[in-house]
PDB file of N, CA and C in Angstrom:
ATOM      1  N   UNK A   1     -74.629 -16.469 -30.477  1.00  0.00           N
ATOM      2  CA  UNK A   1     -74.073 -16.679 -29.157  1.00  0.00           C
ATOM      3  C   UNK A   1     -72.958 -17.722 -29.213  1.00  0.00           C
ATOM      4  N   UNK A   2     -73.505 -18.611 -30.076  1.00  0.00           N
ATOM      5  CA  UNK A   2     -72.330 -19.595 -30.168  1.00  0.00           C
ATOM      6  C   UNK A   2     -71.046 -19.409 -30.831  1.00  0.00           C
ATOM      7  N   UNK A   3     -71.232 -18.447 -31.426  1.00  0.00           N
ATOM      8  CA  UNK A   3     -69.763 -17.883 -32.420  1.00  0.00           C
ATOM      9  C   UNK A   3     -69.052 -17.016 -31.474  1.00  0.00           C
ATOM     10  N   UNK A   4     -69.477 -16.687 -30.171  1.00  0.00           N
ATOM     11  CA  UNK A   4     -68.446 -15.784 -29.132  1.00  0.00           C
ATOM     12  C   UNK A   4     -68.227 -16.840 -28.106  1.00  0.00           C
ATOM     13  N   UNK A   5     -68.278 -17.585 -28.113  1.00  0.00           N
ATOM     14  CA  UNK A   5     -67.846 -18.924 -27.606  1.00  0.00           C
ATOM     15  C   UNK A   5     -66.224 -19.759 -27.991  1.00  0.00           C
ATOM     16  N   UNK A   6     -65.937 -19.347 -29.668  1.00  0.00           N
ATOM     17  CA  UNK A   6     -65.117 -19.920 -30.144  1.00  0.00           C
ATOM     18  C   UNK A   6     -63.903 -19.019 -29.752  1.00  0.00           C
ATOM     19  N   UNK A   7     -64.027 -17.879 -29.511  1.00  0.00           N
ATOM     20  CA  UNK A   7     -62.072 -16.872 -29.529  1.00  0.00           C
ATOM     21  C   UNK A   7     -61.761 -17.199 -28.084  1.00  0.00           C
ATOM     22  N   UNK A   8     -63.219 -17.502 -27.017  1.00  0.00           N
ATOM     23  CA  UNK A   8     -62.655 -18.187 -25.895  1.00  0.00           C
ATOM     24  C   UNK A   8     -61.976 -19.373 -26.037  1.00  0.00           C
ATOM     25  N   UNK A   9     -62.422 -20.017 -26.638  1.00  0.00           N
ATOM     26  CA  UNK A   9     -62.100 -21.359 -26.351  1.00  0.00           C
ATOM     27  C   UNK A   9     -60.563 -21.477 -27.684  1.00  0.00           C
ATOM     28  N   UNK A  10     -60.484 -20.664 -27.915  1.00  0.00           N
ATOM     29  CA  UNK A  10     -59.411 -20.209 -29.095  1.00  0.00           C
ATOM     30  C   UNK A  10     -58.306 -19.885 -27.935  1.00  0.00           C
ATOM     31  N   UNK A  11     -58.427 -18.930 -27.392  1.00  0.00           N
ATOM     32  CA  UNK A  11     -57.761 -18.435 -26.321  1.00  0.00           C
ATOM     33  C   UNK A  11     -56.803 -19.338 -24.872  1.00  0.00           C
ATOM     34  N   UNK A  12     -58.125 -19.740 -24.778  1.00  0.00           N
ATOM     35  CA  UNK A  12     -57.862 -21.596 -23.529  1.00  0.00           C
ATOM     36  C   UNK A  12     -56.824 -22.338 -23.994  1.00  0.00           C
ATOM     37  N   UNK A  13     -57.179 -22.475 -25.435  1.00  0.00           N
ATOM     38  CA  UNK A  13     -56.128 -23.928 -25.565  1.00  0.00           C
ATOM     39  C   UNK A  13     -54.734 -23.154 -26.144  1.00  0.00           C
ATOM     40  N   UNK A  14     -54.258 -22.124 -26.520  1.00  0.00           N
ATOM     41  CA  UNK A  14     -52.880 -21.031 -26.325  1.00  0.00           C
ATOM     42  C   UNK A  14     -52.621 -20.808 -25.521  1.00  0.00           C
ATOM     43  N   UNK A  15     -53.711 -20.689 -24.207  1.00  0.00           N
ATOM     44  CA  UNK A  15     -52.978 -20.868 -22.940  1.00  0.00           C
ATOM     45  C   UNK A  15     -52.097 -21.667 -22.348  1.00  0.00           C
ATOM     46  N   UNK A  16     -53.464 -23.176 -22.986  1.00  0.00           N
ATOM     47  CA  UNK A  16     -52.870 -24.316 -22.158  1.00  0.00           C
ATOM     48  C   UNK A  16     -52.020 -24.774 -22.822  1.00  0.00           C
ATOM     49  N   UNK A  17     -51.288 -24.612 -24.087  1.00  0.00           N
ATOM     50  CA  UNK A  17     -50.307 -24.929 -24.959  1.00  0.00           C
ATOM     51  C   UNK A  17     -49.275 -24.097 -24.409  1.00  0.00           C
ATOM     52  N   UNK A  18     -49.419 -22.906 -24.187  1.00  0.00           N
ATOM     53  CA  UNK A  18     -48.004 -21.987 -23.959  1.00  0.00           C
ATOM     54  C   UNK A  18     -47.929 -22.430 -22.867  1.00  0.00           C
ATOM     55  N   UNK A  19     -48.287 -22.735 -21.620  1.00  0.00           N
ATOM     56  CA  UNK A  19     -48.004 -23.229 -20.344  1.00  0.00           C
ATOM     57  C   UNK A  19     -47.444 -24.642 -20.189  1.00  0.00           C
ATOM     58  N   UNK A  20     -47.978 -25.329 -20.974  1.00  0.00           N
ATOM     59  CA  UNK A  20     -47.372 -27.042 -20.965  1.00  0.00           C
ATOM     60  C   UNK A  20     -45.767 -26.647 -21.797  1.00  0.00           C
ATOM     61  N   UNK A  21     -45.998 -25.883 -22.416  1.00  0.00           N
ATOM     62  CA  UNK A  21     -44.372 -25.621 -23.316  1.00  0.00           C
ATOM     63  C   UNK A  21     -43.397 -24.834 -22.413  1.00  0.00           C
ATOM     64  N   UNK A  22     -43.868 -24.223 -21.523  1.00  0.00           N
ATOM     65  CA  UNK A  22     -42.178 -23.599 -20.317  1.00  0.00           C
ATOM     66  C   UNK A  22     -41.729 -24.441 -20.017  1.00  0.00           C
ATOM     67  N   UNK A  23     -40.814 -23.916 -20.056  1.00  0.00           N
ATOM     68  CA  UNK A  23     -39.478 -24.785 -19.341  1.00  0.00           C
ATOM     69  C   UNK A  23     -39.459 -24.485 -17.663  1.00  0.00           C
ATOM     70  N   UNK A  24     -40.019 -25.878 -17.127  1.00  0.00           N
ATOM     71  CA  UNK A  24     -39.819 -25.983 -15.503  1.00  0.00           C
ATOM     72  C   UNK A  24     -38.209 -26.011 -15.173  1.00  0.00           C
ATOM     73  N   UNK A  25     -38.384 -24.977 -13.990  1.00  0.00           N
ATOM     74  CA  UNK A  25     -37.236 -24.637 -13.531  1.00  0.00           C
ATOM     75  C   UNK A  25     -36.763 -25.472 -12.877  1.00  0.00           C
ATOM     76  N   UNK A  26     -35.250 -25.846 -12.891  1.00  0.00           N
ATOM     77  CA  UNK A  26     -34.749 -27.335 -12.022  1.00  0.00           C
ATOM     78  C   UNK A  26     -34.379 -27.032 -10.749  1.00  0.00           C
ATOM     79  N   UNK A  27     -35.084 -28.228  -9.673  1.00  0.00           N
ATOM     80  CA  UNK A  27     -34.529 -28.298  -8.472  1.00  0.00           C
ATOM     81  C   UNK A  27     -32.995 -28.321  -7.953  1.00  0.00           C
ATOM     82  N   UNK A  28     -32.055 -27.543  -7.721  1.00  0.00           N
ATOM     83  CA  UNK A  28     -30.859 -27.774  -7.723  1.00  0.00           C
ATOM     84  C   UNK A  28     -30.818 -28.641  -6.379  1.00  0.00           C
ATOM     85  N   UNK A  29     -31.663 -28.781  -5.341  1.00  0.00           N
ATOM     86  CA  UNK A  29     -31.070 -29.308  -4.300  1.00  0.00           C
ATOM     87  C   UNK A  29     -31.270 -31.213  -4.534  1.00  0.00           C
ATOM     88  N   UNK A  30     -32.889 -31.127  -5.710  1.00  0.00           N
ATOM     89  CA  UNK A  30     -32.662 -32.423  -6.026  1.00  0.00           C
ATOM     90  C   UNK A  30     -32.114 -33.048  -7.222  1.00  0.00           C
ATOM     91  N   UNK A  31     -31.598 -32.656  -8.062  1.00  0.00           N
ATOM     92  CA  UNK A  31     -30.808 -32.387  -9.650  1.00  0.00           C
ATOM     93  C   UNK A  31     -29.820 -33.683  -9.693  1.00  0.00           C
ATOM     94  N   UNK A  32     -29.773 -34.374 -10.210  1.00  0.00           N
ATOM     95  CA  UNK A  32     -28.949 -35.597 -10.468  1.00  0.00           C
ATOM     96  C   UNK A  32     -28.387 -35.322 -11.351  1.00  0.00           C
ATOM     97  N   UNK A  33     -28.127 -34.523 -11.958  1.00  0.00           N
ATOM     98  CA  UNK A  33     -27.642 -33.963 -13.382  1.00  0.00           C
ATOM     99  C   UNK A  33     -27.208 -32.622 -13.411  1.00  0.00           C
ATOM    100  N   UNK A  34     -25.528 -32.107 -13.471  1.00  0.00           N
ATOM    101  CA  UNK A  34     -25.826 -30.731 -13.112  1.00  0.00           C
ATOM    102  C   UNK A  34     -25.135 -30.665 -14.833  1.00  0.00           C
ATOM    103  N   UNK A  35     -25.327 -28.903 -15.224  1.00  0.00           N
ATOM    104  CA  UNK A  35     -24.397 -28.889 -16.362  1.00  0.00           C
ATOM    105  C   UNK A  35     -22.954 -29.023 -16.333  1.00  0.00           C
ATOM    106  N   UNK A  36     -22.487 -29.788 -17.091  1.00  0.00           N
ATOM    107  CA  UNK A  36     -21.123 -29.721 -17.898  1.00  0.00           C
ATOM    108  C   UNK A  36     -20.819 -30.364 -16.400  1.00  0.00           C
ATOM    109  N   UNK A  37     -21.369 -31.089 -15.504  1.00  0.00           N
ATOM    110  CA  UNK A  37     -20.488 -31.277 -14.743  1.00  0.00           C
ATOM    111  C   UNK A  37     -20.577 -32.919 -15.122  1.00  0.00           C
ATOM    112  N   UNK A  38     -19.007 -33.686 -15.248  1.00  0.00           N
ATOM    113  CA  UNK A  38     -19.045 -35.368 -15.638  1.00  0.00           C
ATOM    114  C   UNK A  38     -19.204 -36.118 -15.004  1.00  0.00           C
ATOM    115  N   UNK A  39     -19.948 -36.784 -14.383  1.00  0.00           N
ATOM    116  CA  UNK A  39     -20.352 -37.950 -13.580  1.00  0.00           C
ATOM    117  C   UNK A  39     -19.975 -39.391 -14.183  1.00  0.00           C
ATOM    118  N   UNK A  40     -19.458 -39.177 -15.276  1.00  0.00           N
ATOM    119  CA  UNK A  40     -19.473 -40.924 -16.155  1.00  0.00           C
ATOM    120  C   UNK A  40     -18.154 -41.228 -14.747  1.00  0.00           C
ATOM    121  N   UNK A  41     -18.059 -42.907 -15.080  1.00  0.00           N
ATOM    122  CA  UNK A  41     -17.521 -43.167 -14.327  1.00  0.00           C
ATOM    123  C   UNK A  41     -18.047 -43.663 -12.478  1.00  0.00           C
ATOM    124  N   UNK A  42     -18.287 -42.558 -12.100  1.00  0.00           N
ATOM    125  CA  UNK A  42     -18.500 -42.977 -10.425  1.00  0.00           C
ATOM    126  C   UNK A  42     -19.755 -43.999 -10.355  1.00  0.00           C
ATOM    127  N   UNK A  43     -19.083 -44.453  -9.028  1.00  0.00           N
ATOM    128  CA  UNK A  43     -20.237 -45.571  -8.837  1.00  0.00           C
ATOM    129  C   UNK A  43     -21.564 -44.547  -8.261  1.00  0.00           C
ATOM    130  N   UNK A  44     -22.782 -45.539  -7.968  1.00  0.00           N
ATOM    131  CA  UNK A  44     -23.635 -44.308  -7.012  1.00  0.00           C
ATOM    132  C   UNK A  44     -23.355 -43.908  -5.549  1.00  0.00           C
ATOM    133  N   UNK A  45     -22.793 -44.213  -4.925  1.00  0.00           N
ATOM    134  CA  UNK A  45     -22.197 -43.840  -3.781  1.00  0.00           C
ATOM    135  C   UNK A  45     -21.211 -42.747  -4.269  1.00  0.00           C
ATOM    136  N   UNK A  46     -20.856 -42.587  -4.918  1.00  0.00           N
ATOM    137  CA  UNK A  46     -19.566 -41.796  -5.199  1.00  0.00           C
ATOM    138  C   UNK A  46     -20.525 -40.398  -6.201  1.00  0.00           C
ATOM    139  N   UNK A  47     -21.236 -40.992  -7.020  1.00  0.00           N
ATOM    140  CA  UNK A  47     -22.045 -39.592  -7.310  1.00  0.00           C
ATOM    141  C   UNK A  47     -23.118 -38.782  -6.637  1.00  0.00           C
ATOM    142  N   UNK A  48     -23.542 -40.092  -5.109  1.00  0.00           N
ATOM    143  CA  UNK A  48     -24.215 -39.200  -4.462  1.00  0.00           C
ATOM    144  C   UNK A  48     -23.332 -38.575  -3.655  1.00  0.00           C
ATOM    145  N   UNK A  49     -22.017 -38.896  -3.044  1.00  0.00           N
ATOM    146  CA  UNK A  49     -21.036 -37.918  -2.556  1.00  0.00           C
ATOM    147  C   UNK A  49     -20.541 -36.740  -2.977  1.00  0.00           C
ATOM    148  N   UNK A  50     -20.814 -37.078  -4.599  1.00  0.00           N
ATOM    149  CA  UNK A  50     -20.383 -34.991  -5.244  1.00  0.00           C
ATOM    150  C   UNK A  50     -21.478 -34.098  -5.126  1.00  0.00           C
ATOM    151  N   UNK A  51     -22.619 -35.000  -5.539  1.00  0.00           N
ATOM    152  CA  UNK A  51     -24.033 -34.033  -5.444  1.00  0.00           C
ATOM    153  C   UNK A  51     -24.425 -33.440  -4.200  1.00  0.00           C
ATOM    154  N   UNK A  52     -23.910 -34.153  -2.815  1.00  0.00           N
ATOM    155  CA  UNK A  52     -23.873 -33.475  -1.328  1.00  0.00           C
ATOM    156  C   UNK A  52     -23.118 -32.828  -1.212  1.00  0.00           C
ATOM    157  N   UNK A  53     -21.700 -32.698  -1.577  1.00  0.00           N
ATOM    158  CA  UNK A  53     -20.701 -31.533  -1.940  1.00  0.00           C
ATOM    159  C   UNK A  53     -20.904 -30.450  -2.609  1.00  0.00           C
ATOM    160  N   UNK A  54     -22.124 -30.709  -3.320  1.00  0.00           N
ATOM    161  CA  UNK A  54     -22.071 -29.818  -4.282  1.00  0.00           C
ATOM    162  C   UNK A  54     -22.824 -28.789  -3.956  1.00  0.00           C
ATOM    163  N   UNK A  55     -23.612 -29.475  -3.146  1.00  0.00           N
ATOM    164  CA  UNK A  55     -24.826 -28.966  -2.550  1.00  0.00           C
ATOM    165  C   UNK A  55     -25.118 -27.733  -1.380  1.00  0.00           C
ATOM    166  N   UNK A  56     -23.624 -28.449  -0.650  1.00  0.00           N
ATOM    167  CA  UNK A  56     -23.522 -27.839   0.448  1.00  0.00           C
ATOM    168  C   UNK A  56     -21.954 -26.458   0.425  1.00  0.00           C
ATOM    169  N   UNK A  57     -20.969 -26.910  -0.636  1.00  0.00           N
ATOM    170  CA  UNK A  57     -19.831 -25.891  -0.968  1.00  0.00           C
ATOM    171  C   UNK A  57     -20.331 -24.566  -1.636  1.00  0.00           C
ATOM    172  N   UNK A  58     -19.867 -23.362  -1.381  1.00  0.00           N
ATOM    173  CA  UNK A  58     -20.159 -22.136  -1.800  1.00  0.00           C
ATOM    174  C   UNK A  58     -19.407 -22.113  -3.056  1.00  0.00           C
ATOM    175  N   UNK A  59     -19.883 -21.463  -4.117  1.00  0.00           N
ATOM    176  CA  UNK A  59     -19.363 -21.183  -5.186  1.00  0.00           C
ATOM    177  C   UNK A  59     -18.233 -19.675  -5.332  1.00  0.00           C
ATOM    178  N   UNK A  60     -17.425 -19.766  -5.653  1.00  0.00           N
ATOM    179  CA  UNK A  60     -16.178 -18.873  -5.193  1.00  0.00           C
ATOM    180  C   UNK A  60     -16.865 -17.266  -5.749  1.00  0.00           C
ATOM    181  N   UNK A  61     -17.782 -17.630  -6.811  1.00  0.00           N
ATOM    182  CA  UNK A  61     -17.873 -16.102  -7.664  1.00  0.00           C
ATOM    183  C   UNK A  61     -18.678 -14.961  -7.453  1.00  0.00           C
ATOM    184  N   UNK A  62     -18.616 -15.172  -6.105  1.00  0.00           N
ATOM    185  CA  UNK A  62     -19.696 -14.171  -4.980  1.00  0.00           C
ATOM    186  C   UNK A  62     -20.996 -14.011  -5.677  1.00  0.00           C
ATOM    187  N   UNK A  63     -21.560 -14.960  -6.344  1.00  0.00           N
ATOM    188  CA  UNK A  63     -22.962 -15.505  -6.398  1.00  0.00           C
ATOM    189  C   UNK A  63     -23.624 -15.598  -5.057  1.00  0.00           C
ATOM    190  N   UNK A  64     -23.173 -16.096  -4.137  1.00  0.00           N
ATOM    191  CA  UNK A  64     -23.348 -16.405  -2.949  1.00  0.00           C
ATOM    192  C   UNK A  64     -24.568 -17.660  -2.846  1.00  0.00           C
ATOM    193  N   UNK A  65     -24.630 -18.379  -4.045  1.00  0.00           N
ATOM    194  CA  UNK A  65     -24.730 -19.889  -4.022  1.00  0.00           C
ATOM    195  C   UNK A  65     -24.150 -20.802  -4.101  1.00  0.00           C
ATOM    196  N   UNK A  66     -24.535 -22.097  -3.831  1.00  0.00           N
ATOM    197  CA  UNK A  66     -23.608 -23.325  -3.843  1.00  0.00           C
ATOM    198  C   UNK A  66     -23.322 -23.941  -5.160  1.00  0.00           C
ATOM    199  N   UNK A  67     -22.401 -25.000  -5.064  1.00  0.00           N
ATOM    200  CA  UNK A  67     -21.689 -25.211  -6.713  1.00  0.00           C
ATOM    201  C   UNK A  67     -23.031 -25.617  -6.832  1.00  0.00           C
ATOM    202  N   UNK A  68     -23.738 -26.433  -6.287  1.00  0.00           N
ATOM    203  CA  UNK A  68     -24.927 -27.006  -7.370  1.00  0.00           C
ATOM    204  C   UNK A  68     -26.067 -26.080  -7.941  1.00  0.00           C
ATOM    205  N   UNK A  69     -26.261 -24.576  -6.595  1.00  0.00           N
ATOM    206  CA  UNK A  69     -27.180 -23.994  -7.436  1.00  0.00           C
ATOM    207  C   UNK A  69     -26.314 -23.230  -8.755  1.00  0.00           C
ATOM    208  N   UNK A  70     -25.554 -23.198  -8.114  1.00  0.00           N
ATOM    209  CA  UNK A  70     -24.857 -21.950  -9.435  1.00  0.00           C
ATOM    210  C   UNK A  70     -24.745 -22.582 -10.233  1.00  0.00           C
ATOM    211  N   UNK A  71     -24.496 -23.923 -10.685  1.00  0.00           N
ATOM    212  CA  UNK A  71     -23.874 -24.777 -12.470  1.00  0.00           C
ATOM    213  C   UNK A  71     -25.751 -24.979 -12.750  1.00  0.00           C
ATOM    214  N   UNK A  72     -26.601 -25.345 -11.707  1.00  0.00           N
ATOM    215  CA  UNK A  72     -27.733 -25.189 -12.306  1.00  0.00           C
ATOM    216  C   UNK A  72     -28.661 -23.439 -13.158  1.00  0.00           C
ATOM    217  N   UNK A  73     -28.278 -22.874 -12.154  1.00  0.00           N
ATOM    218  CA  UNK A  73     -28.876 -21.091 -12.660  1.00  0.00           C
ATOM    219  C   UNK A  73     -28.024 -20.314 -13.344  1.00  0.00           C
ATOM    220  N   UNK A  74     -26.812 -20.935 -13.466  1.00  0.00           N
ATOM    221  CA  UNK A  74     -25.787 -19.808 -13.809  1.00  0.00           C
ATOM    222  C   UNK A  74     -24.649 -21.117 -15.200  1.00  0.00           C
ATOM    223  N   UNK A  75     -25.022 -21.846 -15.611  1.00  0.00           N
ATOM    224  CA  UNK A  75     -23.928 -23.083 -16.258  1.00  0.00           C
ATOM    225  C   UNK A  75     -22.902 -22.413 -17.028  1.00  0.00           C
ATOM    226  N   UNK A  76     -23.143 -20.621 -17.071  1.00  0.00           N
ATOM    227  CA  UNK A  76     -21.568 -20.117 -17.934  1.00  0.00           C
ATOM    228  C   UNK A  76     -20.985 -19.976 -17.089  1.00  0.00           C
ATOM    229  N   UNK A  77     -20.779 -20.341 -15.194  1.00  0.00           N
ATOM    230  CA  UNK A  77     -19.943 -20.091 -14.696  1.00  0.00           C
ATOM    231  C   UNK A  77     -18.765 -20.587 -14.009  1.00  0.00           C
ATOM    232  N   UNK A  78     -17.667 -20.151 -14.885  1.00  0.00           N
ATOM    233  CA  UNK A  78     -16.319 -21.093 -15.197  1.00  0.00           C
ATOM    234  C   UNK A  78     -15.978 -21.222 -13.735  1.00  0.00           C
ATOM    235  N   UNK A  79     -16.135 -20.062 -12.715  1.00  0.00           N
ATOM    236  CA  UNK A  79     -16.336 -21.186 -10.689  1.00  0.00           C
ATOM    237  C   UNK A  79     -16.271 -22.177 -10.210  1.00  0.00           C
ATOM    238  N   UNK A  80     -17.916 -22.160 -10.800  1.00  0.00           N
ATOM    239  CA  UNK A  80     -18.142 -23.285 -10.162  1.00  0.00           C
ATOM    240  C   UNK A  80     -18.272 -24.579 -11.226  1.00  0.00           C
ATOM    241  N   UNK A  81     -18.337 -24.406 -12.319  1.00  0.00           N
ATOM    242  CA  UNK A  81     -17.948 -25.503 -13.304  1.00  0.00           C
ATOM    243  C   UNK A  81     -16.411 -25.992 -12.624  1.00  0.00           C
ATOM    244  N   UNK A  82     -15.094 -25.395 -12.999  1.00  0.00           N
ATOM    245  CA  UNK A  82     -13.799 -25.742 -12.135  1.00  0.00           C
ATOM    246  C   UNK A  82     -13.744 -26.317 -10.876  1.00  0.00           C
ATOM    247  N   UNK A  83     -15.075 -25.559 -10.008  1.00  0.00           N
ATOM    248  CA  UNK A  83     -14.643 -26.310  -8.726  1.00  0.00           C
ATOM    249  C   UNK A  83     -15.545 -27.716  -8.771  1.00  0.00           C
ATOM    250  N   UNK A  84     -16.445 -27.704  -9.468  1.00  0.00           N
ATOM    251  CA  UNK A  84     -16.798 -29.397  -9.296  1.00  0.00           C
ATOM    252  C   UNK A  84     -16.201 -30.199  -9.977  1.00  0.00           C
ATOM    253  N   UNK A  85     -15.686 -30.015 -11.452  1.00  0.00           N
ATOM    254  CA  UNK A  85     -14.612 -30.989 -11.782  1.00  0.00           C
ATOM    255  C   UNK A  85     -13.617 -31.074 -10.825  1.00  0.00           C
ATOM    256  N   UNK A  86     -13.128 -30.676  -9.855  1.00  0.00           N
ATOM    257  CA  UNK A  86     -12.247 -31.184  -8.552  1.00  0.00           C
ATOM    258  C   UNK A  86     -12.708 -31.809  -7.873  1.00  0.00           C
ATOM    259  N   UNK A  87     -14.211 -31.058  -7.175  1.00  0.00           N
ATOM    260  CA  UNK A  87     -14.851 -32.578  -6.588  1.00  0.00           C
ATOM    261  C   UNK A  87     -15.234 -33.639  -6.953  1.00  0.00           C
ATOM    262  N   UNK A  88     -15.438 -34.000  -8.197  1.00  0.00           N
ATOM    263  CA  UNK A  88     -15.550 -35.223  -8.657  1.00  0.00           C
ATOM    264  C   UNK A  88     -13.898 -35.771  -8.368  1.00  0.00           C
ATOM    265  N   UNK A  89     -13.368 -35.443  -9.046  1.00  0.00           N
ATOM    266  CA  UNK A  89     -11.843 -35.819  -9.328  1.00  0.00           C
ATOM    267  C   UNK A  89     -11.635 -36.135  -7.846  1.00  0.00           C
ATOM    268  N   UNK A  90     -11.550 -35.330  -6.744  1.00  0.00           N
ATOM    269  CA  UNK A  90     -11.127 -36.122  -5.383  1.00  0.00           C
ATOM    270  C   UNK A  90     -11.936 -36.981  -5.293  1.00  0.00           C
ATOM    271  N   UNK A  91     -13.313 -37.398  -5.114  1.00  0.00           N
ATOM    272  CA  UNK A  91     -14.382 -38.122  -4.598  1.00  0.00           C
ATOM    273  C   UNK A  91     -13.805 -39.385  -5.343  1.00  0.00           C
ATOM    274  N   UNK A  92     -13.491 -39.395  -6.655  1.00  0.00           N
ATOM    275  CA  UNK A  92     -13.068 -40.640  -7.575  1.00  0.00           C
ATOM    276  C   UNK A  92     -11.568 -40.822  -6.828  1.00  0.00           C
ATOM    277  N   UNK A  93     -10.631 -40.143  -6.769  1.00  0.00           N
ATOM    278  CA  UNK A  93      -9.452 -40.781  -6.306  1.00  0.00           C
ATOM    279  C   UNK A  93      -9.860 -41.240  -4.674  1.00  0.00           C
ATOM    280  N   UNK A  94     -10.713 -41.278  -4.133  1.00  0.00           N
ATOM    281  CA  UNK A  94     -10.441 -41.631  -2.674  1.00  0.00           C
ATOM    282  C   UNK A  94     -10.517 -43.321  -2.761  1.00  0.00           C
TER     283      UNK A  94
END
């Protein structure tokens, strides 16, 4: 009895190993970090001003998400990658 005990418990911990190992999907609305997009430089007032821009601007590539979800779900897309290096770039010159 005790030897059909073990492929369970064989089983459990491949579970609980393959589950602790996915990759959690990122919050784009709370994301402090988007891809390829450069933040060096701004103060925090000024990087929380792109991340609300980012948040709230549509991404041009009829994704029909905003720059922040799209550089988060989509980061090959040269869109909205282009259009947030502008919003940074204005947000820093103001």
């Amino acid at each position: 009895m005790e030897f059909m005990r073990l492929p369970l418990a064989l089983a459990m911990l491949c579970l609980m190993t393959a589950s602790a190992q996915a990759p959690k999907a990122v919050d784009w609305k709370k994301a402090t970090n988007l891809p390829q997009v450069d933040f060096s430089g701004l103060s925090v007032a000024e990087r929380t001003a792109v991340l609300q821009e980012l948040r709230k601007r549509p991404c041009l590539c009829s994704c029909g998400m905003t720059l922040a979800e799209c550089r988060i779900k989509d980061p090959n897309c040269s869109d909205s990658r282009g259009l947030a290096q502008i919003v940074v770039k204005a947000i820093s010159e103001r």
